[in-house]
Protein backbone atom coordinates (compact mmCIF):
# COMPACT_ATOMS: atom_id res chain seq x y z
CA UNK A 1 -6.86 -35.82 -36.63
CA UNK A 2 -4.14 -36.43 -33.86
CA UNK A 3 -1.95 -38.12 -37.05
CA UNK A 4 -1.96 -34.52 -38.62
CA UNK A 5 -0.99 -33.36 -35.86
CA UNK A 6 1.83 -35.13 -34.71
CA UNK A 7 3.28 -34.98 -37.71
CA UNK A 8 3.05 -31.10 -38.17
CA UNK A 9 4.58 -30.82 -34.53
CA UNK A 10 7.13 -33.43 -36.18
CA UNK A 11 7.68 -31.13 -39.42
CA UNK A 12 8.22 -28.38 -37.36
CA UNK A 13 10.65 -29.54 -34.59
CA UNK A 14 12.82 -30.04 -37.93
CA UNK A 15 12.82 -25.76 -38.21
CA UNK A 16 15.59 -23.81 -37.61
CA UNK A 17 15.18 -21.58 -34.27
CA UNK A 18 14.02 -18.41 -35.37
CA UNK A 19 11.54 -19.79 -38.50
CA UNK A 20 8.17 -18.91 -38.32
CA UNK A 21 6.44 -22.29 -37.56
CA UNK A 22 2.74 -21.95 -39.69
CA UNK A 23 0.97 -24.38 -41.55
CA UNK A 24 1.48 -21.90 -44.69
CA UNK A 25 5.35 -22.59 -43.96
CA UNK A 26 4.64 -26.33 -45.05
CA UNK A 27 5.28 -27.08 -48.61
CA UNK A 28 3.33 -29.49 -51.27
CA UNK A 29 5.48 -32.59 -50.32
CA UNK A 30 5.60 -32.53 -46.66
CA UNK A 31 1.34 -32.11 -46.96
CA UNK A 32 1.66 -35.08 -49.34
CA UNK A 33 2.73 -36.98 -47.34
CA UNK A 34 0.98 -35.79 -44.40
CA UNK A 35 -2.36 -36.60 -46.27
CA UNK A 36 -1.05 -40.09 -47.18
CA UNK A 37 -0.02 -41.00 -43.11
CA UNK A 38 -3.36 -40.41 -42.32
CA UNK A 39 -4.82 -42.10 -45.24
CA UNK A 40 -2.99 -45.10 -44.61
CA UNK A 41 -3.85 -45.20 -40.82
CA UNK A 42 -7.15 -44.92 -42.09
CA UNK A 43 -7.58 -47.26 -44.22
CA UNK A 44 -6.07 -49.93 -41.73
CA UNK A 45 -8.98 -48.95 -39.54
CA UNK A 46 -12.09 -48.45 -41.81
CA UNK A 47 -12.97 -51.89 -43.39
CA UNK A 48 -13.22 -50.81 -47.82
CA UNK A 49 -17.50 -52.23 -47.40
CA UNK A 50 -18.43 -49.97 -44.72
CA UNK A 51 -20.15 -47.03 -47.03
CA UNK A 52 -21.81 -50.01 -48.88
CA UNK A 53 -23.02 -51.46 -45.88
CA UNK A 54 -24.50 -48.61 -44.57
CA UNK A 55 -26.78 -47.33 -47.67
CA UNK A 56 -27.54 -51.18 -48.18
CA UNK A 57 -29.06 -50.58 -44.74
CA UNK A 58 -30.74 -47.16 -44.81
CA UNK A 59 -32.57 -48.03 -48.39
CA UNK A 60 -35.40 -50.66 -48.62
CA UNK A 61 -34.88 -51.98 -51.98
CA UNK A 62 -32.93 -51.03 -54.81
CA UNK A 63 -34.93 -48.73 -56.69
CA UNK A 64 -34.48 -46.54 -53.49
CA UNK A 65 -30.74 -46.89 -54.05
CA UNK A 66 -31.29 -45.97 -57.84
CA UNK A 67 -33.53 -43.37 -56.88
CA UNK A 68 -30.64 -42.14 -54.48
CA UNK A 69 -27.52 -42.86 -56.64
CA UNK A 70 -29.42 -40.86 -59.33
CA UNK A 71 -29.94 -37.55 -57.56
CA UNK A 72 -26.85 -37.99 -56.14
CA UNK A 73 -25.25 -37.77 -59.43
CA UNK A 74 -27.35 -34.84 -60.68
CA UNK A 75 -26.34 -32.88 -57.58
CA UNK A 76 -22.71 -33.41 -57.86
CA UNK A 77 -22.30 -33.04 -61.69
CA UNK A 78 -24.46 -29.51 -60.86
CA UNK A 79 -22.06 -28.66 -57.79
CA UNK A 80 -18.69 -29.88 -59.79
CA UNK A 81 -20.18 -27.37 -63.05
CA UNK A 82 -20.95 -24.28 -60.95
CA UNK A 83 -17.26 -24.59 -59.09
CA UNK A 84 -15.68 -24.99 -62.43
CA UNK A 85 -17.30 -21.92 -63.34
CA UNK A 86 -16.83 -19.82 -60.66
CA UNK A 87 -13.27 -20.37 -60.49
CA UNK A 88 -12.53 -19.52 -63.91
CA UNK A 89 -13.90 -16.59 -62.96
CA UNK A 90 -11.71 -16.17 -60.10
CA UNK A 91 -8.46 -17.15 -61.78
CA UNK A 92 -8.84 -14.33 -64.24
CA UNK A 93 -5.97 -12.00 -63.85
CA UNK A 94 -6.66 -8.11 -62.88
């Protein structure tokens, strides 16, 4: 969190004195590459196993994992439908 924000406080020392300095200011590169600093410093710190690890731990056996990676699939696929849906809805012009 304190990468995103040094480097907003960064993007906006750049500004000229008198423009408005708000995140909607920013533009689609500049929160590129925000996204990808933090990624990156990340991903230096988070070891690629560690989600592994950690349901290898909470489940007893693998059919709990199945059991798991199963609903857990049915849920998204539901969720990923139903936003789909309702933005199509909401991209509709007036």
């Amino acid at each position: 969190m304190l990468t995103q924000i040094e480097n907003i406080e960064r993007i906006f020392s750049t500004y000229p004195e008198g423009k408005a300095k708000v995140l909607e200011s920013i533009d689609s590169d500049q929160v590129f590459k925000l996204n990808w600093d933090c990624y990156s410093k990340m991903a230096k710190v988070i070891e690629p196993s560690l989600l592994t690890s950690y349901f290898h731990r909470i489940f007893y056996n693998v059919d709990h994992l199945f059991i798991f990676k199963k609903q857990f699939t049915r849920y998204h696929a539901t969720n990923s439908l139903f936003a789909y849906a309702f933005n199509l809805g909401s991209t509709e012009p007036h």
